[in-house]
Protein backbone atom coordinates (compact mmCIF):
# COMPACT_ATOMS: atom_id res chain seq x y z
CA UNK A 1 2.54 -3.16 -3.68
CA UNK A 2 2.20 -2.88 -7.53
CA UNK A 3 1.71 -6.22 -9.94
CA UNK A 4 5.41 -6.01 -10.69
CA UNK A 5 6.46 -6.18 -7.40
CA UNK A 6 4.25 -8.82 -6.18
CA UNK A 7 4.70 -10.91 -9.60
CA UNK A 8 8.57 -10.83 -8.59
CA UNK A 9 8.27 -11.80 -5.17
CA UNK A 10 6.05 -14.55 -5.75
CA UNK A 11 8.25 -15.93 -8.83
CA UNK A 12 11.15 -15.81 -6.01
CA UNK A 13 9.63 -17.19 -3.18
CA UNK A 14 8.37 -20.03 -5.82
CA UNK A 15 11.87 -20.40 -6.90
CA UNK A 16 13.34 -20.66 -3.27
CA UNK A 17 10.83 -23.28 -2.45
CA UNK A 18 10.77 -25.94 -5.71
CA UNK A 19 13.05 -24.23 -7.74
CA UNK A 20 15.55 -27.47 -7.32
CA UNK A 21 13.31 -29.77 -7.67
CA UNK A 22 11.06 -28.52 -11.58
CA UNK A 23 13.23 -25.66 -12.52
CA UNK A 24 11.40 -22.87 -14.50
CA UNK A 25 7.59 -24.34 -13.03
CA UNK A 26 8.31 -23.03 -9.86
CA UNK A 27 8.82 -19.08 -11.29
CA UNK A 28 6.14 -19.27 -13.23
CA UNK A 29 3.62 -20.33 -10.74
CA UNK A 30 5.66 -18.51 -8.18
CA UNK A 31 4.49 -15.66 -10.16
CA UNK A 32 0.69 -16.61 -11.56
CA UNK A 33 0.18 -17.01 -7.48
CA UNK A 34 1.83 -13.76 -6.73
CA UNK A 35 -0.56 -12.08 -8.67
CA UNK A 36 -3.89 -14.03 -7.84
CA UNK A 37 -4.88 -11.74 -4.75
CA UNK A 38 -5.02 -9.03 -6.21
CA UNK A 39 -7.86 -10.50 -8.90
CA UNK A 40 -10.11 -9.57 -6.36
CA UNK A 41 -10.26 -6.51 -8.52
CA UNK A 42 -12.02 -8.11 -11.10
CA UNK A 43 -15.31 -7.65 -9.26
CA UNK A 44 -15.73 -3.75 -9.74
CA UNK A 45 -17.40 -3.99 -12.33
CA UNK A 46 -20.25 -5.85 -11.54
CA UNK A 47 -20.42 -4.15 -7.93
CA UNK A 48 -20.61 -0.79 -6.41
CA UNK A 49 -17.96 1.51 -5.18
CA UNK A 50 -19.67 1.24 -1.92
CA UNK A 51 -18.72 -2.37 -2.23
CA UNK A 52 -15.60 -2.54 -4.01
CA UNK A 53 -13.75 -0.61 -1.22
CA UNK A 54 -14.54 -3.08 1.03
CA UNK A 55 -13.73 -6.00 -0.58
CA UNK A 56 -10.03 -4.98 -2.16
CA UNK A 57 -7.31 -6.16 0.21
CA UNK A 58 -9.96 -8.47 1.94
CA UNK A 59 -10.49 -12.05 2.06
CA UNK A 60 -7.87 -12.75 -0.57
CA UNK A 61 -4.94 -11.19 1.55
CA UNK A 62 -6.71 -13.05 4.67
CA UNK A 63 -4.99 -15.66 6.61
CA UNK A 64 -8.03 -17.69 5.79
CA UNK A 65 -7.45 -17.42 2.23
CA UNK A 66 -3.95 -18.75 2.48
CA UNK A 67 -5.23 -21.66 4.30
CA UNK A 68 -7.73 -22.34 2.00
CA UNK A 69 -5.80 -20.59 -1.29
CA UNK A 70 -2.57 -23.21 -0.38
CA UNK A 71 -4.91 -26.19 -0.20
CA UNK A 72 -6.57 -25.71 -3.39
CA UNK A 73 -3.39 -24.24 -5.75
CA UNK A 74 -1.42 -26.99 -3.93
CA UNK A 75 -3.53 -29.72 -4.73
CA UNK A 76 -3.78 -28.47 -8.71
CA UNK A 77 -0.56 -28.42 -9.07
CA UNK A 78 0.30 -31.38 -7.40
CA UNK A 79 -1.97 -33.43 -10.36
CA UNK A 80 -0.63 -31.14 -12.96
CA UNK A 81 2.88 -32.34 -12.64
CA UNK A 82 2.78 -35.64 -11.54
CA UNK A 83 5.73 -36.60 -13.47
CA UNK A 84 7.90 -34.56 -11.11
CA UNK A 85 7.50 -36.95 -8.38
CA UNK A 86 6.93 -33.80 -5.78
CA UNK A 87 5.05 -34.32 -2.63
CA UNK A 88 1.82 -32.70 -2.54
CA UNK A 89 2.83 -30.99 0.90
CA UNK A 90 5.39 -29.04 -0.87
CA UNK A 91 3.41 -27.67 -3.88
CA UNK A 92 0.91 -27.14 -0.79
CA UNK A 93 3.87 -25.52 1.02
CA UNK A 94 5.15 -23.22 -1.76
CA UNK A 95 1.50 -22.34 -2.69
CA UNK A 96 1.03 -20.91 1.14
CA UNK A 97 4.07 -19.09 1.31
CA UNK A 98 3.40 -16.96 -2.01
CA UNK A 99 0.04 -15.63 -1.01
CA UNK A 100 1.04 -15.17 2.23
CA UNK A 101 3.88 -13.33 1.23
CA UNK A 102 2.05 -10.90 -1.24
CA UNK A 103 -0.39 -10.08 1.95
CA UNK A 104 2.30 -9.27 4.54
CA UNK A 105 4.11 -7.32 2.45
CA UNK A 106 1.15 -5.31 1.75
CA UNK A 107 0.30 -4.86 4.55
CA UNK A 108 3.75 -2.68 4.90
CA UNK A 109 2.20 -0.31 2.58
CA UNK A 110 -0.33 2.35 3.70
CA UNK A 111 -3.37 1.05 1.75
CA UNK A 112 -4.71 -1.35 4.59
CA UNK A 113 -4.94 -5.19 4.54
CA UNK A 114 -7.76 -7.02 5.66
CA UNK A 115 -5.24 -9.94 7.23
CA UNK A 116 -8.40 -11.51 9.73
CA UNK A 117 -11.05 -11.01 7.24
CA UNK A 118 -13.90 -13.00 7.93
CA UNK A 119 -13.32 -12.61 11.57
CA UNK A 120 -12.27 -8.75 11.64
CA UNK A 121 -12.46 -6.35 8.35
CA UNK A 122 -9.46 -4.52 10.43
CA UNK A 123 -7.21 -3.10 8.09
CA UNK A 124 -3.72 -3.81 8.75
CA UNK A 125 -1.25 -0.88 8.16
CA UNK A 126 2.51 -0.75 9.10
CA UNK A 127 2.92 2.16 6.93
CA UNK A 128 6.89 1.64 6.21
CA UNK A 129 6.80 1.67 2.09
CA UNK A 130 5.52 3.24 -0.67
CA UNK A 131 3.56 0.95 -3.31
CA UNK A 132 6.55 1.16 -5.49
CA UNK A 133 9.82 1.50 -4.43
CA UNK A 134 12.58 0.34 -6.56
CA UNK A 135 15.28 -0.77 -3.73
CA UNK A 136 12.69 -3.50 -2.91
CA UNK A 137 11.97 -4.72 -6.60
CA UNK A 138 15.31 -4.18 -8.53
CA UNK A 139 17.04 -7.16 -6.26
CA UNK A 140 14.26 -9.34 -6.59
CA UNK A 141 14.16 -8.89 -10.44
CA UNK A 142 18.06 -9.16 -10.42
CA UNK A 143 18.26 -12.45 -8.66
CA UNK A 144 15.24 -13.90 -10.46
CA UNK A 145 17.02 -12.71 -14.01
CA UNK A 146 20.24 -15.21 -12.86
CA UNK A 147 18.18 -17.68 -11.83
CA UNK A 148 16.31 -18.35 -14.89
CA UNK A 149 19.39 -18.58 -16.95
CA UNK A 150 20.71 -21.07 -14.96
CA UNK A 151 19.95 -24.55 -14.86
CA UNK A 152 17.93 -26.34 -12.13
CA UNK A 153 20.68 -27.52 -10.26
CA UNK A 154 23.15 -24.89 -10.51
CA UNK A 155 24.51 -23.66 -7.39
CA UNK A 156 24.25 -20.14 -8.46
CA UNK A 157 20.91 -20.30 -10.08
CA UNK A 158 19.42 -20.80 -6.10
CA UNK A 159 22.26 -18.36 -4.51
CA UNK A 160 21.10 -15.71 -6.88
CA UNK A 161 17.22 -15.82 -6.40
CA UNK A 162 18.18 -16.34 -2.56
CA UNK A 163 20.53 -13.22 -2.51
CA UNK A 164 17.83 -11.42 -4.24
CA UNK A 165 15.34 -12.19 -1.73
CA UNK A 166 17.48 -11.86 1.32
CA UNK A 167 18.20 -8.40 -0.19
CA UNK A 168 15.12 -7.26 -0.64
CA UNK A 169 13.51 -8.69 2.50
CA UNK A 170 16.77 -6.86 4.33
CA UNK A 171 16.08 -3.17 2.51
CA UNK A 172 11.96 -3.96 4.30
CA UNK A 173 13.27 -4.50 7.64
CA UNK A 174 15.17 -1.26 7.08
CA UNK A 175 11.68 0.90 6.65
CA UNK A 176 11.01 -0.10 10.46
CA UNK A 177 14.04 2.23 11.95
CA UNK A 178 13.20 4.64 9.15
CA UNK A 179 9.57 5.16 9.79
CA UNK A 180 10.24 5.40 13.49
CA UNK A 181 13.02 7.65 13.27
CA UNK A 182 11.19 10.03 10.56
CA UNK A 183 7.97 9.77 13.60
CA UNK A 184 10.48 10.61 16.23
CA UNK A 185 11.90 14.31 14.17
CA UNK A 186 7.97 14.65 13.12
CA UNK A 187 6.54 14.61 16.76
CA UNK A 188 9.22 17.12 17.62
CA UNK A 189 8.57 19.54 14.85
CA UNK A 190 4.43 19.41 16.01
CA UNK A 191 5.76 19.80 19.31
CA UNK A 192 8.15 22.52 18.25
CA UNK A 193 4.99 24.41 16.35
CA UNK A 194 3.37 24.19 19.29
CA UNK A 195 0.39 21.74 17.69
CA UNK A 196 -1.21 19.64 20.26
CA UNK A 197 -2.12 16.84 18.03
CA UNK A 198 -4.43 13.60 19.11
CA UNK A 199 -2.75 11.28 16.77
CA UNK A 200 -0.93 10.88 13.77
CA UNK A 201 -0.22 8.93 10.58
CA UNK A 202 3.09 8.83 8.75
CA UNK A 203 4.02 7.42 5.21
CA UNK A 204 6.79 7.61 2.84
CA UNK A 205 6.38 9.53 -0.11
CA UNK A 206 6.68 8.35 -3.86
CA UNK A 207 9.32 5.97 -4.79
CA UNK A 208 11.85 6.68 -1.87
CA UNK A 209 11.95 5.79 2.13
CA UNK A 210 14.06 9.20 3.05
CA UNK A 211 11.00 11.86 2.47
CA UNK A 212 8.41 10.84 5.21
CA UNK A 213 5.17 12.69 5.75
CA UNK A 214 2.85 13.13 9.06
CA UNK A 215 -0.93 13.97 8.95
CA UNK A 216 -1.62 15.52 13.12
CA UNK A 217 -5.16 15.72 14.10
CA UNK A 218 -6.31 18.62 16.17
CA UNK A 219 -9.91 18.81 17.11
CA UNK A 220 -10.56 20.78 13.87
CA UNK A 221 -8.21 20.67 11.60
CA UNK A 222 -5.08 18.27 10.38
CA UNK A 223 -1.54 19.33 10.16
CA UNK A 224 0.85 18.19 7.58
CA UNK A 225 4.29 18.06 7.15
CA UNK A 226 7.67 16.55 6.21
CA UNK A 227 10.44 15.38 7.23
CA UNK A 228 13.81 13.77 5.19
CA UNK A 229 16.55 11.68 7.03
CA UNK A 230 18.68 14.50 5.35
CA UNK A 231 17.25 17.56 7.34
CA UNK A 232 19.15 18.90 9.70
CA UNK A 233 16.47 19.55 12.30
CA UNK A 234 12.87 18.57 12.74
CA UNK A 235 10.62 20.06 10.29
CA UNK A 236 10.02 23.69 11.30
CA UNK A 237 6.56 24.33 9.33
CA UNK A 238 2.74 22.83 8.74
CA UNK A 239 0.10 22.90 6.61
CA UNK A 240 -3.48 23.52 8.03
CA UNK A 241 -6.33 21.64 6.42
CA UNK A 242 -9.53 22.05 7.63
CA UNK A 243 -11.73 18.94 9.06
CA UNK A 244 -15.24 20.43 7.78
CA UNK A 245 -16.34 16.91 9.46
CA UNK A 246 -19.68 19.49 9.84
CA UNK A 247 -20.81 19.14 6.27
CA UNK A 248 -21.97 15.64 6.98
CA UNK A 249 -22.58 16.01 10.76
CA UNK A 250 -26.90 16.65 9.54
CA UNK A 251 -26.68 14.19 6.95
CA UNK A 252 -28.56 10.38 7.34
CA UNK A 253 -26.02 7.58 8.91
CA UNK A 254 -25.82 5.14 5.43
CA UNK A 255 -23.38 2.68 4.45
CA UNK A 256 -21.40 4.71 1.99
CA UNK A 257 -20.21 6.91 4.74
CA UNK A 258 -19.49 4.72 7.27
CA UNK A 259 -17.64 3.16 4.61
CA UNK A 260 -15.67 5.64 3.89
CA UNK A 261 -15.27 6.24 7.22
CA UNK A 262 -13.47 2.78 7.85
CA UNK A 263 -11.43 3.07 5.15
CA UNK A 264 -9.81 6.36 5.85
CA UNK A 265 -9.38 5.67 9.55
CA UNK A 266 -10.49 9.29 10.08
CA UNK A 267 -8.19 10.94 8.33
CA UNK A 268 -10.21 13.03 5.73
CA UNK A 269 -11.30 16.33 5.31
CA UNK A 270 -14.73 17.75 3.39
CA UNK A 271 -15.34 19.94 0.82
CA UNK A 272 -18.10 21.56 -0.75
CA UNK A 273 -18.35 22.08 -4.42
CA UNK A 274 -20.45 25.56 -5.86
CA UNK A 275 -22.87 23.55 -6.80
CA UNK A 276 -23.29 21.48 -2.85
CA UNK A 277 -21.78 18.56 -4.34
CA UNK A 278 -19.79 17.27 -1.32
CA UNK A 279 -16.29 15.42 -1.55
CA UNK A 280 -14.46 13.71 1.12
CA UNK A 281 -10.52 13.44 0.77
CA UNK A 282 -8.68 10.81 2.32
CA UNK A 283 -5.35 12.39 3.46
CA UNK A 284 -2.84 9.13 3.71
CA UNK A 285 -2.33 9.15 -0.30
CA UNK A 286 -0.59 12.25 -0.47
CA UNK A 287 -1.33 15.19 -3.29
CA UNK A 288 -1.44 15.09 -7.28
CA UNK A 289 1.73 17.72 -6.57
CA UNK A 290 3.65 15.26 -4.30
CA UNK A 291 2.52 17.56 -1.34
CA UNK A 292 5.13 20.17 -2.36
CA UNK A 293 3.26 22.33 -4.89
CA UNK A 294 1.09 25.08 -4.19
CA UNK A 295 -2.31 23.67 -4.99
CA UNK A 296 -1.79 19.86 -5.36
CA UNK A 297 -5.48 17.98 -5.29
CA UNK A 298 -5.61 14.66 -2.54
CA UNK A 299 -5.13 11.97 -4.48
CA UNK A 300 -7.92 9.66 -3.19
CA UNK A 301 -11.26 12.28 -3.31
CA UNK A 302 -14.78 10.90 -3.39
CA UNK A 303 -17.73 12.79 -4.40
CA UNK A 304 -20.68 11.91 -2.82
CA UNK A 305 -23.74 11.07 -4.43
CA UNK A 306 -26.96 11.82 -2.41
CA UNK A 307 -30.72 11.00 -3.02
CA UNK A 308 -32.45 14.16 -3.87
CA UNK A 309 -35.16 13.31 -1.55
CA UNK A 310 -33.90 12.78 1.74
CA UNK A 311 -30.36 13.70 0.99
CA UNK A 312 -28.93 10.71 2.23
CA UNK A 313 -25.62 9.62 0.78
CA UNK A 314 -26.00 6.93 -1.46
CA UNK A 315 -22.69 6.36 -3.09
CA UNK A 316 -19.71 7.74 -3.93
CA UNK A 317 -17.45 7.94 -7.52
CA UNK A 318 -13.06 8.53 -6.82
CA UNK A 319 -12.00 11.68 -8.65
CA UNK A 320 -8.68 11.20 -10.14
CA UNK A 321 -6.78 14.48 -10.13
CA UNK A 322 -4.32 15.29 -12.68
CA UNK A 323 -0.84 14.62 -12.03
CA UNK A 324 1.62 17.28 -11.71
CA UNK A 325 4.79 15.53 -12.11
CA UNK A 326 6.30 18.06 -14.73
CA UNK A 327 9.93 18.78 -14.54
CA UNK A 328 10.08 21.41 -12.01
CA UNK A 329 7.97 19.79 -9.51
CA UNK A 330 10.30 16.50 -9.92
CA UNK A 331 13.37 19.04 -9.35
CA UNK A 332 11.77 20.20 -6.40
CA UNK A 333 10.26 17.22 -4.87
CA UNK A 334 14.18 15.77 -5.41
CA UNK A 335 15.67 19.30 -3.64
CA UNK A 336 13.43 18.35 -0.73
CA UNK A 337 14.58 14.73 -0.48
CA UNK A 338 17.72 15.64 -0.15
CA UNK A 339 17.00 17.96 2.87
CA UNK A 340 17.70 21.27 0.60
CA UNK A 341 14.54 22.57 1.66
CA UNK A 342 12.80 22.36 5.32
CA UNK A 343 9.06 23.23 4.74
């Protein structure tokens, strides 16, 4: 999910544990915690892409890291604030539940999370939220807004935070029925199309869980399409994307493909540039047109970078499309959420 998010729900968790016992400490580590997995980032620059894929969502959203992460933060914080006459076990406690917390609900997004890295660099995906939706953060925020203007002991400072998170936790939940209901009308409309499909993937699209979208594999292509909880009937139409999976079939196994391999679980399709530059497009992150417009670019693309020599993929750099979120796509995008428009 983004920083915001994650910042909230570790202030609140924070808050729900120790928020009785030191007041305003537990938000603010609450939220320092809430952000620390995702300083993993911090690394890019003094590693390759190759790398860096890897090694996001890894061993600091691991089980092994809370173990280890709950241990350590719980032990600092324990000496820090003595004078609050709290046990070490529940500094230790709160510490494990925050960075726990931030991994699961990641893992609810469609990114992947590493959750049994060292032992398996399995990337857990439930798939059920976009990376920012505001149902989710809005009651955390609200509830963590009361809190802090209340004192310690105030009854209403700890229903408030608790409301919040019961709220917000509730609205998650909710993504399960969605995303299986939005996969049930999907699987009918391939069906419908007559598209045989292997598998599929489904997501949410930006900022909303009523607009889902499916990616069908076929032996040679993928099919996309879309479905809202408003539509009347399963979608009724698909877009074809070509595999290509060919333009690297003759090219040297290496790590950056297999790499990028594992990452995108499959689901990406190959270009080639006029020039034989090769990109690969992982199809799970949508379009730079919300996958409505006419000739939206994937948002995740990586060009390939290849020794001249033996023409063996060495690396690869993420091109970042352009966004397209002018007002007539947004009017659009919002026609289709509301089921206006079955394509």
């Amino acid at each position: 999910m983004d920083s915001l998010t994650q910042l909230a729900l570790g202030a609140a968790v924070g808050e729900a544990t120790l928020g009785r016992r030191v007041g305003d400490k537990a938000i603010y580590w609450g939220a320092a915690l809430g952000t620390v997995p995702d300083l993993d980032i911090v690394l890019n620059p003094f590693i390759s892409n190759v790398t860096a894929l890897g090694i996001h969502r890894g061993f600091t959203h691991s089980i092994t890291f809370w173990v280890v992460g709950a241990l350590l933060f719980g032990t600092l914080m324990h000496r820090l604030h003595r004078k609050d006459a709290v046990p070490w076990a529940q500094w230790t406690l709160m510490a494990g539940l925050v960075l726990s917390t931030h991994a699961v609900l990641d893992a609810f997004t469609t990114y992947g999370t590493q959750l049994f890295y060292p032992f398996s660099n399995y990337p857990v995906v439930f798939g059920t939220i976009f990376i920012i939706d505001p149902l989710y953060t809005v009651p955390l925020l609200a509830g963590l807004f009361v809190a802090w203007r209340r004192a310690p002991t105030d009854r209403l400072r700890y229903w408030a935070n608790v409301a919040g998170l019961a709220l917000s936790t509730l609205y998650l939940m909710l993504t399960i029925p969605s995303k299986l209901l939005a996969e049930q009308n999907l699987r009918e409309g391939f069906e419908n199309a007559g598209i045989e499909v292997e598998r599929t993937f489904t997501r949410p699209t930006a900022f909303n869980n009523i607009l889902w979208q499916a990616i069908g594999e076929t032996d040679d292509a993928f099919y996309v399409g879309s479905y809202s909880h408003f539509d009347t009937t399963p979608p009724v139409s698909f877009e074809r994307i070509p595999k290509r999976h060919d333009l690297l079939s003759d090219l040297p196994d290496s790590r950056a493909l297999e790499r990028l391999r594992w990452f995108s679980r499959g689901y990406y399709s190959v270009s080639e540039g006029s020039d034989g530059t090769l990109y690969v497009h992982d199809l799970r992150f949508g379009r730079s047109d919300m996958g409505i417009g006419p000739d939206g670019e994937p948002i995740f693309t990586f060009r390939l970078e290849r020794d001249p020599a033996t023409g063996r993929v060495v690396g690869f750099e993420k091109e970042r499309p352009d966004m397209q979120a002018d007002t007539e796509l947004l009017a659009r995008f919002w026609e289709r959420i509301l089921g206006r428009s079955n394509v």
